[in-house]
Protein backbone atom coordinates (compact mmCIF):
# COMPACT_ATOMS: atom_id res chain seq x y z
CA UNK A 1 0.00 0.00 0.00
CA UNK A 2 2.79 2.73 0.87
CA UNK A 3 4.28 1.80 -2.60
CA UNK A 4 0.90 2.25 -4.40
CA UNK A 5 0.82 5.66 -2.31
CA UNK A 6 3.73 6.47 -3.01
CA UNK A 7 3.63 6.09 -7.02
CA UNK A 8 0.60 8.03 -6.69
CA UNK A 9 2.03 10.90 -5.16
CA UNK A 10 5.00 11.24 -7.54
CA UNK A 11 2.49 11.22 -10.35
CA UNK A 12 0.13 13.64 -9.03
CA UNK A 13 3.91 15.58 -8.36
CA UNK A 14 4.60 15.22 -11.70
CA UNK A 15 1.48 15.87 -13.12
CA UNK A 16 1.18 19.35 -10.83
CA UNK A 17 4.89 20.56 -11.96
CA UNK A 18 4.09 19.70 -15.80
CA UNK A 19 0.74 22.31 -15.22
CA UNK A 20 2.83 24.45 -13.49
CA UNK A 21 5.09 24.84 -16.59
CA UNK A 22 3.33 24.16 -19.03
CA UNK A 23 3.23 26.99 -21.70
CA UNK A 24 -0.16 27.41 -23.35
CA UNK A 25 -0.97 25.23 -26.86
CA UNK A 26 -1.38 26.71 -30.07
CA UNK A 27 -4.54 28.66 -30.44
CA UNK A 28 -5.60 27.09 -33.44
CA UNK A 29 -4.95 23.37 -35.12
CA UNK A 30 -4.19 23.14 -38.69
CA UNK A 31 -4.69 20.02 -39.84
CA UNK A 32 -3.99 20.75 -44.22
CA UNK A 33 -4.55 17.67 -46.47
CA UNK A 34 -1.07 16.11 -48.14
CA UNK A 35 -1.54 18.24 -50.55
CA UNK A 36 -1.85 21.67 -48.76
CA UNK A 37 1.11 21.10 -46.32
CA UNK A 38 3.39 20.17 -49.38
CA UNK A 39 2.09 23.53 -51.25
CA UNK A 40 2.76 25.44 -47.86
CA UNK A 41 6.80 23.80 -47.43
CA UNK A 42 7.53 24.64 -51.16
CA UNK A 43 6.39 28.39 -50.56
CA UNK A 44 8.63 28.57 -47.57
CA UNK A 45 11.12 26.89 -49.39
CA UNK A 46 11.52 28.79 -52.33
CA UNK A 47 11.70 32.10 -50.18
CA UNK A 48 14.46 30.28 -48.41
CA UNK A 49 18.31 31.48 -49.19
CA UNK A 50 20.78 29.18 -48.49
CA UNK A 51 24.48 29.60 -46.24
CA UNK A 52 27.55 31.15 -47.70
CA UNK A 53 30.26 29.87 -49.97
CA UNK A 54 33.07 28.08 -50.48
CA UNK A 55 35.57 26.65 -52.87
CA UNK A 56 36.74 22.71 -53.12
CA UNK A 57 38.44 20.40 -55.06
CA UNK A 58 36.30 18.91 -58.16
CA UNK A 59 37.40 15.08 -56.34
CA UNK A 60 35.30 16.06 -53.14
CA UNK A 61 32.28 18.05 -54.80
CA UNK A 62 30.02 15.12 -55.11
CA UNK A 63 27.18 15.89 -53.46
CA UNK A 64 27.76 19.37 -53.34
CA UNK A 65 25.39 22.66 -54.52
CA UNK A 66 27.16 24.81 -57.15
CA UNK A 67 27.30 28.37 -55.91
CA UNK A 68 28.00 29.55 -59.67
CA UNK A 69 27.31 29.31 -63.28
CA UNK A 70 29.80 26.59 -65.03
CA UNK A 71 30.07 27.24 -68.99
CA UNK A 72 31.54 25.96 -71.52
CA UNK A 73 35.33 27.24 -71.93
CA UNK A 74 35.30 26.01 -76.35
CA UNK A 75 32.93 24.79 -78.28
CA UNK A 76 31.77 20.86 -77.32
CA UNK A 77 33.31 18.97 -79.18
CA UNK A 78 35.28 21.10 -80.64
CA UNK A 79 35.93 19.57 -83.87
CA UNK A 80 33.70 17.20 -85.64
CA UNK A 81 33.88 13.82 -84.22
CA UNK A 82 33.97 10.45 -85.17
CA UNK A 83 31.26 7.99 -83.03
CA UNK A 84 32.72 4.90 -85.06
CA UNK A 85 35.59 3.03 -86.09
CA UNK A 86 35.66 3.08 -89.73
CA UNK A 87 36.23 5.40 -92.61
CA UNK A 88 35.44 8.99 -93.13
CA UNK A 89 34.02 9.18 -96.58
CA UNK A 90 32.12 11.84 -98.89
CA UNK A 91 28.24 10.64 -98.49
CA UNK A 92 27.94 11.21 -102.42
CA UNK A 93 30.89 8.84 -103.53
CA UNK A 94 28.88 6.18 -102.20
CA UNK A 95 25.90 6.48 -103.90
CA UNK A 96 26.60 3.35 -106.45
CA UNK A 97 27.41 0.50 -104.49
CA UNK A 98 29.89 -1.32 -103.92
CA UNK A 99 32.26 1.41 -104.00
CA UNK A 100 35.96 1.68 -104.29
CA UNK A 101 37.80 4.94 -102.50
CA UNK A 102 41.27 5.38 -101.87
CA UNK A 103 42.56 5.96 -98.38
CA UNK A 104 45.00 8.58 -98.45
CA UNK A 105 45.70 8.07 -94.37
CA UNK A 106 44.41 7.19 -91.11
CA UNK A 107 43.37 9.17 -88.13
CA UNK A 108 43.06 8.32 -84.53
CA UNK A 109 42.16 10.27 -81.05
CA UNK A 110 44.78 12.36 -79.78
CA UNK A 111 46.79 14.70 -81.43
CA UNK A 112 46.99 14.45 -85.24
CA UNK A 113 48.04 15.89 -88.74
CA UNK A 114 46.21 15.88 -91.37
CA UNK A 115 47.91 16.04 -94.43
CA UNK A 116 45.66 17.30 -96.61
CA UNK A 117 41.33 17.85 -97.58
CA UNK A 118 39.97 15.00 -98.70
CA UNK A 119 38.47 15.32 -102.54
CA UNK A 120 36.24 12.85 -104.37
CA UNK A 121 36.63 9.28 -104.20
CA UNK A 122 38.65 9.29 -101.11
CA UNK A 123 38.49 8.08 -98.10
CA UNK A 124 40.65 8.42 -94.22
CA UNK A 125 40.44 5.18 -92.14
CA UNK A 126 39.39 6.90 -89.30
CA UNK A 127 38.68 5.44 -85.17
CA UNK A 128 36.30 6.30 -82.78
CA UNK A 129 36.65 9.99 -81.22
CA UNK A 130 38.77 11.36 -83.82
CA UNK A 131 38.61 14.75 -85.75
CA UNK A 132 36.88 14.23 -89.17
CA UNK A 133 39.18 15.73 -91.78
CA UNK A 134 37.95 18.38 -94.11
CA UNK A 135 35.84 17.34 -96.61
CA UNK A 136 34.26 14.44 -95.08
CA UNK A 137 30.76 14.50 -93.92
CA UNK A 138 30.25 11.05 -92.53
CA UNK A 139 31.93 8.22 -91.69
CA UNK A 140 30.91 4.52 -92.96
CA UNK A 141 31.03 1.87 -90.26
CA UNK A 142 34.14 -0.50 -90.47
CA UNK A 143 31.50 -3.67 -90.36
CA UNK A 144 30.30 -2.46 -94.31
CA UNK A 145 34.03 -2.44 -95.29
CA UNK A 146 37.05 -4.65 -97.06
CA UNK A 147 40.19 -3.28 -97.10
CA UNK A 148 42.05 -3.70 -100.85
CA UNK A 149 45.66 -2.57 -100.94
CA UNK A 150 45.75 1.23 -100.79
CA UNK A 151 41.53 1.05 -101.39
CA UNK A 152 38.76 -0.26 -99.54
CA UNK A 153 35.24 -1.12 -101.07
CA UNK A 154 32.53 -0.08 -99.27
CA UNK A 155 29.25 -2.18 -99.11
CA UNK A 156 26.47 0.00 -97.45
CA UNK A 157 26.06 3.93 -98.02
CA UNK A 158 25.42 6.72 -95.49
CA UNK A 159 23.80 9.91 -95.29
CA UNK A 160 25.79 13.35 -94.69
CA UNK A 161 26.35 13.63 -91.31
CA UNK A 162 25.70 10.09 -89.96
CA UNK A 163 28.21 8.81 -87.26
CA UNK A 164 29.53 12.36 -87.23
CA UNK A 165 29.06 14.93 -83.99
CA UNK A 166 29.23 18.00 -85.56
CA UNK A 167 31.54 20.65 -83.48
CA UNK A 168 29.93 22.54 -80.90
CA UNK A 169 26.67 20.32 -81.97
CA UNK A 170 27.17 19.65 -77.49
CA UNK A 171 28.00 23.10 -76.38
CA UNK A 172 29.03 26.00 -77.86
CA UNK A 173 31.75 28.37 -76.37
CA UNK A 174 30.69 30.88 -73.53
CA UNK A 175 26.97 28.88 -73.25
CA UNK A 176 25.70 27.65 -69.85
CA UNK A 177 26.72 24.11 -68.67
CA UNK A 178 25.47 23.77 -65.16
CA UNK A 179 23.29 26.42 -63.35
CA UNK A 180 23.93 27.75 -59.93
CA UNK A 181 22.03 25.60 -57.61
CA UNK A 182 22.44 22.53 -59.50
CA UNK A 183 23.46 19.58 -56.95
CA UNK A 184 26.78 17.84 -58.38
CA UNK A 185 26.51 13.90 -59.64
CA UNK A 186 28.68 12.07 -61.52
CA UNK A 187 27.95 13.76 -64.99
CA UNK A 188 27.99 16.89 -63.51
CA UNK A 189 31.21 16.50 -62.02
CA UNK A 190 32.54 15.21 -65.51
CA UNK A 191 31.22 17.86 -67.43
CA UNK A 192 33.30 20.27 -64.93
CA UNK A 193 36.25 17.97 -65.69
CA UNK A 194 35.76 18.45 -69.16
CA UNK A 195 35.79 22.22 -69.20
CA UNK A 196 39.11 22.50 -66.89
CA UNK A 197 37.10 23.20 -63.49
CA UNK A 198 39.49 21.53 -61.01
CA UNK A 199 37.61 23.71 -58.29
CA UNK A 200 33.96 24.55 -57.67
CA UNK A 201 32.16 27.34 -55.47
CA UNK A 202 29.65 25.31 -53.76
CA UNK A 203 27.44 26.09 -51.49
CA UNK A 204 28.15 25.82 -47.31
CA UNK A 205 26.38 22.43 -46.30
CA UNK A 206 23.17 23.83 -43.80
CA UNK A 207 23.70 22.74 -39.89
CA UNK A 208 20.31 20.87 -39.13
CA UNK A 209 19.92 20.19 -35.57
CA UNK A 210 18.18 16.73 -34.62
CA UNK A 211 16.31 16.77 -31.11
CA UNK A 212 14.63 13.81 -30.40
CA UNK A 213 12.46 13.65 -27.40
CA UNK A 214 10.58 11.20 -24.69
CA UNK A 215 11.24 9.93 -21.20
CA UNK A 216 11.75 6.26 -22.84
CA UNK A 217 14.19 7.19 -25.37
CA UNK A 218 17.56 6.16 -24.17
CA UNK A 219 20.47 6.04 -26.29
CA UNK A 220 22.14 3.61 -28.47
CA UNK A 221 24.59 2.09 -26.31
CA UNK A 222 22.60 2.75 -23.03
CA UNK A 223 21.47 -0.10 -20.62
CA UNK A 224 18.06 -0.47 -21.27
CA UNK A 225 14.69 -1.80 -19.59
CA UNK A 226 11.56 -3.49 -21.17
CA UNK A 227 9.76 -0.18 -21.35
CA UNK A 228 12.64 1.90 -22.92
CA UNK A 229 13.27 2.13 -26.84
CA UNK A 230 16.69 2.81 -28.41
CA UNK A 231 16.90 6.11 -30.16
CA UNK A 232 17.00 5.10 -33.53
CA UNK A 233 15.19 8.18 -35.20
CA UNK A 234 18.24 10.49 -34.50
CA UNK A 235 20.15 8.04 -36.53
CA UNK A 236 17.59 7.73 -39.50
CA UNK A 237 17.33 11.61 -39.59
CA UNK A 238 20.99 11.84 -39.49
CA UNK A 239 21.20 9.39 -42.83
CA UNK A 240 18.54 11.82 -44.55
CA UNK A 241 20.12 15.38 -43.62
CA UNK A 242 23.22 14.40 -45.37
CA UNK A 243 21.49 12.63 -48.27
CA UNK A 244 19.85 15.97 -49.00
CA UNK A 245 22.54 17.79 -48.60
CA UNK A 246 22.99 18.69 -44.81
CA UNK A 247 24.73 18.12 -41.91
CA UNK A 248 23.15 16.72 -38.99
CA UNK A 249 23.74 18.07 -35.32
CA UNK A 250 22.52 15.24 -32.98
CA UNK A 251 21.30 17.16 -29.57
CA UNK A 252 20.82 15.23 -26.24
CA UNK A 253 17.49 13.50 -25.95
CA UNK A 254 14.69 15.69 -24.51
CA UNK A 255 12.65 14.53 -21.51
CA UNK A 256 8.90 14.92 -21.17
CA UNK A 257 9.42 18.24 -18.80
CA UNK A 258 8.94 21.42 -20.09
CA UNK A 259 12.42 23.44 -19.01
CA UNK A 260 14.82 21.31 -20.02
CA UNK A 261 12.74 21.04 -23.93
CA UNK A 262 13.19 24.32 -23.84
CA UNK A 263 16.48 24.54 -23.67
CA UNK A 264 17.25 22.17 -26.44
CA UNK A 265 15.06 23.54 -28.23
CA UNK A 266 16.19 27.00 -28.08
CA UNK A 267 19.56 25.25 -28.71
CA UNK A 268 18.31 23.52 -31.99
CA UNK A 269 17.17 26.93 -32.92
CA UNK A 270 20.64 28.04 -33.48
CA UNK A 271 21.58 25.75 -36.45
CA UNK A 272 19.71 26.54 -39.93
CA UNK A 273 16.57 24.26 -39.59
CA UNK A 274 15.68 21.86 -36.18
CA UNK A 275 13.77 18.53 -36.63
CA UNK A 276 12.19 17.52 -33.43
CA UNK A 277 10.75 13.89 -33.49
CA UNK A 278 8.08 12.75 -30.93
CA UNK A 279 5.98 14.98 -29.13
CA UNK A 280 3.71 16.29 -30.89
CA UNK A 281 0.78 13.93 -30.36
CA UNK A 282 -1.98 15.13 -28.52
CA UNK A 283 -1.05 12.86 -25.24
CA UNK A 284 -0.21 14.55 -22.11
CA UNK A 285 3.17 14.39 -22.15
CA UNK A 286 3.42 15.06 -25.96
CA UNK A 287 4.87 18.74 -25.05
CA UNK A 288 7.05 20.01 -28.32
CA UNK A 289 4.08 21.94 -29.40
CA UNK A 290 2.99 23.84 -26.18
CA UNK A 291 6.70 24.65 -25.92
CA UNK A 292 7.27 26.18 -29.29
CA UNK A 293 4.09 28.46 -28.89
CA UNK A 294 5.54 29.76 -25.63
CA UNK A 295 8.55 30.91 -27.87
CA UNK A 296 5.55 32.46 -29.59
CA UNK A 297 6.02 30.46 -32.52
CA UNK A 298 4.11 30.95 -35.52
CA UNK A 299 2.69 27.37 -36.83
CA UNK A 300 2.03 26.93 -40.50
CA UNK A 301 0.19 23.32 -39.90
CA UNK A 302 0.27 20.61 -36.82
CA UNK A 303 -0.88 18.03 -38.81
CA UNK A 304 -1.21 16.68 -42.43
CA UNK A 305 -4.41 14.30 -43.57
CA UNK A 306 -1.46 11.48 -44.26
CA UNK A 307 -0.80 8.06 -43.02
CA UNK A 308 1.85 7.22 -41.68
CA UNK A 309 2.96 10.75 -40.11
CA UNK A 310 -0.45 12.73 -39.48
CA UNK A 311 0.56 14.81 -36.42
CA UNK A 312 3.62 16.56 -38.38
CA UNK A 313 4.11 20.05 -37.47
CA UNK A 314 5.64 22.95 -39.34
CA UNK A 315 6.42 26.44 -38.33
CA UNK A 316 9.43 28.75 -37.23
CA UNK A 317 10.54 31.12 -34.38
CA UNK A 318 12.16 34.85 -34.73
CA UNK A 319 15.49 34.81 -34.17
CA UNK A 320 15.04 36.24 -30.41
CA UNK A 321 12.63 33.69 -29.73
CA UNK A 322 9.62 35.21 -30.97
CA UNK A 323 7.70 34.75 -34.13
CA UNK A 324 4.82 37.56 -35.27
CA UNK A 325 1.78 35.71 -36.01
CA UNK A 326 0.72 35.53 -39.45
CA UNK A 327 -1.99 35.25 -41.02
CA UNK A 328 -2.98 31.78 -42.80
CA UNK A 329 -1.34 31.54 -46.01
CA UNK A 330 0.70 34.66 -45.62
CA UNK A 331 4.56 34.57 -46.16
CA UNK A 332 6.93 37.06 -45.11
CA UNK A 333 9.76 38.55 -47.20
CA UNK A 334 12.68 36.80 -47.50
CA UNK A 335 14.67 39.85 -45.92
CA UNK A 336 12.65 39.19 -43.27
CA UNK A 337 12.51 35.50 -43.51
CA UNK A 338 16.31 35.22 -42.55
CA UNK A 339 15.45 36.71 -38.91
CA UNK A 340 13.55 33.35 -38.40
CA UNK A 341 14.51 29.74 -38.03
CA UNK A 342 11.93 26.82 -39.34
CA UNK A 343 11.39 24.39 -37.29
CA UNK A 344 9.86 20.61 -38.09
CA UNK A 345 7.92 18.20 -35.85
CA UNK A 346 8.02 14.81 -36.37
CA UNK A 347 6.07 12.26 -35.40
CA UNK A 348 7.86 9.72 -32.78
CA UNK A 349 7.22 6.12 -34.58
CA UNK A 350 10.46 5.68 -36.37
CA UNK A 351 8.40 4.72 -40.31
CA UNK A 352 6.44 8.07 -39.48
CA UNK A 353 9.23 10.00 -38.66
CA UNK A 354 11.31 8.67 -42.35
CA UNK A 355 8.07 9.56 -44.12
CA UNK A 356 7.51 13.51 -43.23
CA UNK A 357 11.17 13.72 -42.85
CA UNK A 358 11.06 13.03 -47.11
CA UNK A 359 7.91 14.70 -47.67
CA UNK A 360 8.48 17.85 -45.73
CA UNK A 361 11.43 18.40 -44.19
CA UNK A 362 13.71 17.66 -46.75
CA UNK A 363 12.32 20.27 -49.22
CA UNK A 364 13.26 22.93 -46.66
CA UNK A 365 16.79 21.48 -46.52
CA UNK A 366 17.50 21.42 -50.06
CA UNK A 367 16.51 24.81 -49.95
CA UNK A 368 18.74 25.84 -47.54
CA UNK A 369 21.24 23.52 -49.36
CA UNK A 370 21.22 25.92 -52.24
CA UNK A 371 19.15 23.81 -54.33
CA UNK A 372 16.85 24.80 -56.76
CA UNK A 373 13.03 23.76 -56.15
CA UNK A 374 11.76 20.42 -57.58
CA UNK A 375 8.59 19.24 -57.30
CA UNK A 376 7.71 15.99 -55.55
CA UNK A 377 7.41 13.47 -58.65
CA UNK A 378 6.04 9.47 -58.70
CA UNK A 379 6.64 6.32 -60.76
CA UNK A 380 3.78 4.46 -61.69
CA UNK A 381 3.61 0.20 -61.34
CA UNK A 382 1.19 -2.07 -61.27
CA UNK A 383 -0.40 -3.36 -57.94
CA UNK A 384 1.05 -7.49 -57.40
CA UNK A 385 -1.70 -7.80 -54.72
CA UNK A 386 -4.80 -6.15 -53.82
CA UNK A 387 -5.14 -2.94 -51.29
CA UNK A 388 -7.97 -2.38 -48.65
CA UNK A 389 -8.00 0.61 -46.32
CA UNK A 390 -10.19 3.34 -45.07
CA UNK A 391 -10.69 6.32 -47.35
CA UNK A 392 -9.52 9.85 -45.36
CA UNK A 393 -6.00 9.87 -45.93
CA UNK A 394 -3.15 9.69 -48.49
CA UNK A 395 -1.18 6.45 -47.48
CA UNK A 396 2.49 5.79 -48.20
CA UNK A 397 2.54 1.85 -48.14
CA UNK A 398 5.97 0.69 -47.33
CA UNK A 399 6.54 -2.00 -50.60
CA UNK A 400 8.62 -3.96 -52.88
CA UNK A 401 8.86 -2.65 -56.30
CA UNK A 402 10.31 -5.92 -58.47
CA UNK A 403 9.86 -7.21 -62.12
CA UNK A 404 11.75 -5.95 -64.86
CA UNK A 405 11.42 -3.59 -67.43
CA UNK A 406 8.50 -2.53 -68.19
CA UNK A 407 6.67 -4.86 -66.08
CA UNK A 408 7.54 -3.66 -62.55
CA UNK A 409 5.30 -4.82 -59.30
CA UNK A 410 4.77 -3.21 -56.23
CA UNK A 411 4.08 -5.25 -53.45
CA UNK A 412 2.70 -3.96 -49.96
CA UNK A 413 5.41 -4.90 -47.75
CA UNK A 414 3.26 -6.54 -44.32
CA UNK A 415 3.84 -4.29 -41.48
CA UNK A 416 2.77 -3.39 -38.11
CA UNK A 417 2.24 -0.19 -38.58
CA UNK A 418 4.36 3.26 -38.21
CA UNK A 419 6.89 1.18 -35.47
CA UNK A 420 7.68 -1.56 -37.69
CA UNK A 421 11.15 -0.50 -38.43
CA UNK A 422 12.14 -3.85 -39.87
CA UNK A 423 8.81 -4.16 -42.31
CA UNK A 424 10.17 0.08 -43.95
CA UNK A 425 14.30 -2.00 -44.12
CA UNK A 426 12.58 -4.29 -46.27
CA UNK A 427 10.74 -2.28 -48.24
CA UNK A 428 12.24 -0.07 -51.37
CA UNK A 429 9.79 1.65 -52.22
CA UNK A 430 6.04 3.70 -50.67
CA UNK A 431 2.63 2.99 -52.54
CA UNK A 432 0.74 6.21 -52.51
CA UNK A 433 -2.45 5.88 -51.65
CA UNK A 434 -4.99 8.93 -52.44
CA UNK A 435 -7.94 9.44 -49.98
CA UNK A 436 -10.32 8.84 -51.85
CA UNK A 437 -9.91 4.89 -52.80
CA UNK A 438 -10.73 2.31 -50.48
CA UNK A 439 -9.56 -0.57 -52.65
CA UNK A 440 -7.31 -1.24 -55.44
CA UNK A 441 -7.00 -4.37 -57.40
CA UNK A 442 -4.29 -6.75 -58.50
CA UNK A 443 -2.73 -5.24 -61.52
CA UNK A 444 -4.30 -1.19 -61.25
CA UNK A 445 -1.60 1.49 -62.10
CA UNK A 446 -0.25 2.83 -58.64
CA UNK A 447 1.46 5.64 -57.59
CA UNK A 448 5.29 4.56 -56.28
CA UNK A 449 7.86 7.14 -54.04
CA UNK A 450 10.88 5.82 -54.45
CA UNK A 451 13.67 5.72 -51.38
């Protein structure tokens, strides 16, 4: 009985120091369909400016958002160019076959010297990549060819200009290769190569701080109890920051009491952009929300009609704490936008948390990245098995996309729900669901989001 008591009185403790310091919730809930939040992140996004700048080597720009304009330093290519092994010809000498031309030389990649134009009824034996002399204007594949001596006879006839790249038919000198904002991949970093860029002005990777909160979070390599979970969204959000171009700052886990959020909070709020995850239910202890509107936040949504991932909040808080309300759709200037810091709530179940992370966080990122918008885009499949839920919500089904070709599948992957880590490992792929169908049949066209 004194235990019972006991546990009693710490909880009505408890429960008297969380009213105590409890800030007040946000006056109003706004719940926006999929549709609406996305529409609201893009707008903030696009009056988002990103970091400062800085120049690296080419070999460590993967990755990396070009702070300027690359062009092209000569025409591309900047001679006419050879896509086949074989023999550069006059298209007209061929027109009676077989044909007999004499080859007056040979020319390979590289540097070369070319002796002389080419006239009528000769031909250069020519290899892939090389300059096609003057007075050519195609070249005839080697396959339709016999050498003869000092001739070759040629067996199949081309058109003017076939198997030829004409020069600056790529690029010409002076044009634009790769806008500003454009994040660097493999081609992009070759195309840099290509015009002598052995250093890039990129864009400063945004700071995103990671807060994750809840009295039964304990960390990784913690000694843990039946009733504590392993923080494993820190380490998820961590993987997605730097996939979109970030770098994560992992803060200390956040208990369920009001002062010490706070703090973290407010400490978040000094990198670029803070992701919270957990919280922001509408439980008791669920206290990210009340604490951002006592740093008189201004909330553009807490919640999105989605599944997994409804209670997702977005919002941001002036740079002394303090965010002017706004009215519902309004946006401020970006001069003033800068005084602010966005802030994202995620939902606590680790599948909800990877979901909004992708849907609405990481537009906000890229932004601050440098990147230039993109919409949200789908692939389309065909349904392996048939789907039954309630109508509502859009749904992102965890699934396997498989086949080949043109005749991919998507599976539903069979899951637990938004805490079924393992089911989202196995899955490569999300279903989108719209709210309006409650089933879809074996072989329907669906809607795919690709991870």
């Amino acid at each position: 009985m004194r235990f019972a008591g006991a546990a009693a009185a710490a909880g009505m403790l408890r429960g008297f120091r969380y009213h105590l310091f409890m800030p007040p919730t946000p006056s109003q809930s706004l719940v926006l369909t999929f549709e609406e939040a996305r529409r609201v992140v893009e707008d903030q996004a696009s009056q988002t400016a990103p970091g400062g700048n800085e120049t690296i080597d080419l070999l460590h720009a993967a990755g990396r958002v070009l702070a300027e304009a690359i062009t092209a330093d000569r025409d591309i290519p900047p001679f006419p160019r050879s896509t086949r092994d074989g023999y550069a010809v006059r298209a007209a000498d061929l027109a009676t076959l077989p044909a007999k031309l004499k080859v007056i030389g040979e020319i390979k990649a590289g540097p070369v010297q070319v002796a002389s134009a080419m006239n009528r009824g000769q031909a250069f034996s020519i290899m892939t990549g090389a300059p096609v002399p003057q007075g050519a204007d195609a070249v005839v594949m080697v396959e339709y060819t016999s050498p003869q001596g000092d001739h070759v006879e040629v067996t199949k006839g081309v058109a003017p200009g076939e198997n030829v790249v004409a020069q600056g038919a790529e690029a010409k000198r002076g044009s634009l290769l790769l806008d500003r904002g454009t994040r660097l991949n493999e081609a992009a970093i070759a195309l840099a190569a290509s015009v002598g860029r052995s250093r890039l002005q990129v864009f400063v990777r945004p700071r995103v701080a990671v807060l994750t909160t809840g009295d039964e979070i304990v960390a990784v390599d913690a000694e843990i109890s039946s009733t504590q979970i392993r923080n494993s969204n820190s380490y998820s959000l961590a993987v997605q920051i730097q996939k979109a171009g970030g770098d994560p700052v992992l803060l200390p886990i956040a208990p369920d009491e009001p002062r010490r959020l706070r703090q973290l909070i407010e400490e978040g709020l000094q990198s670029d952009l803070l992701i919270m995850t957990g919280g922001v239910s509408m439980g008791r202890y669920d206290l990210v929300e009340p604490v951002l509107a006592g740093l008189q936040a201004e909330f553009f949504f807490t919640g999105a009609k989605i599944q997994p991932g409804r209670p997702v909040v977005f919002g941001r808080v002036g740079s002394c704490g303090a965010g002017a309300p706004a009215r519902e759709g309004a946006s401020a200037p970006l001069s003033q936008q800068r005084s602010h810091k966005h802030f994202f709530g995620l939902p606590g179940n680790p599948v909800s948390t990877m979901v909004t992370f992708e849907l609405f966080a990481k537009p906000m990122l890229e932004a601050g990245a440098g990147m230039s918008p993109r919409p949200l885009t789908f692939v389309h499949a065909r349904l392996k098995s048939d789907i039954r839920i309630k109508t509502g919500l859009t749904r992102f089904l965890p699934a396997i996309l498989s086949g080949k070709y043109e005749d991919s599948l998507a599976e539903p992957v069979p899951w637990q729900g938004s805490g079924d880590i393992a089911a989202r490992a196995r899955a490569n792929c999300y279903i989108v669901v719209p709210p309006d169908r409650e089933h879809i049949l074996t072989s329907e066209w669906v809607a795919i989001m690709s991870l």
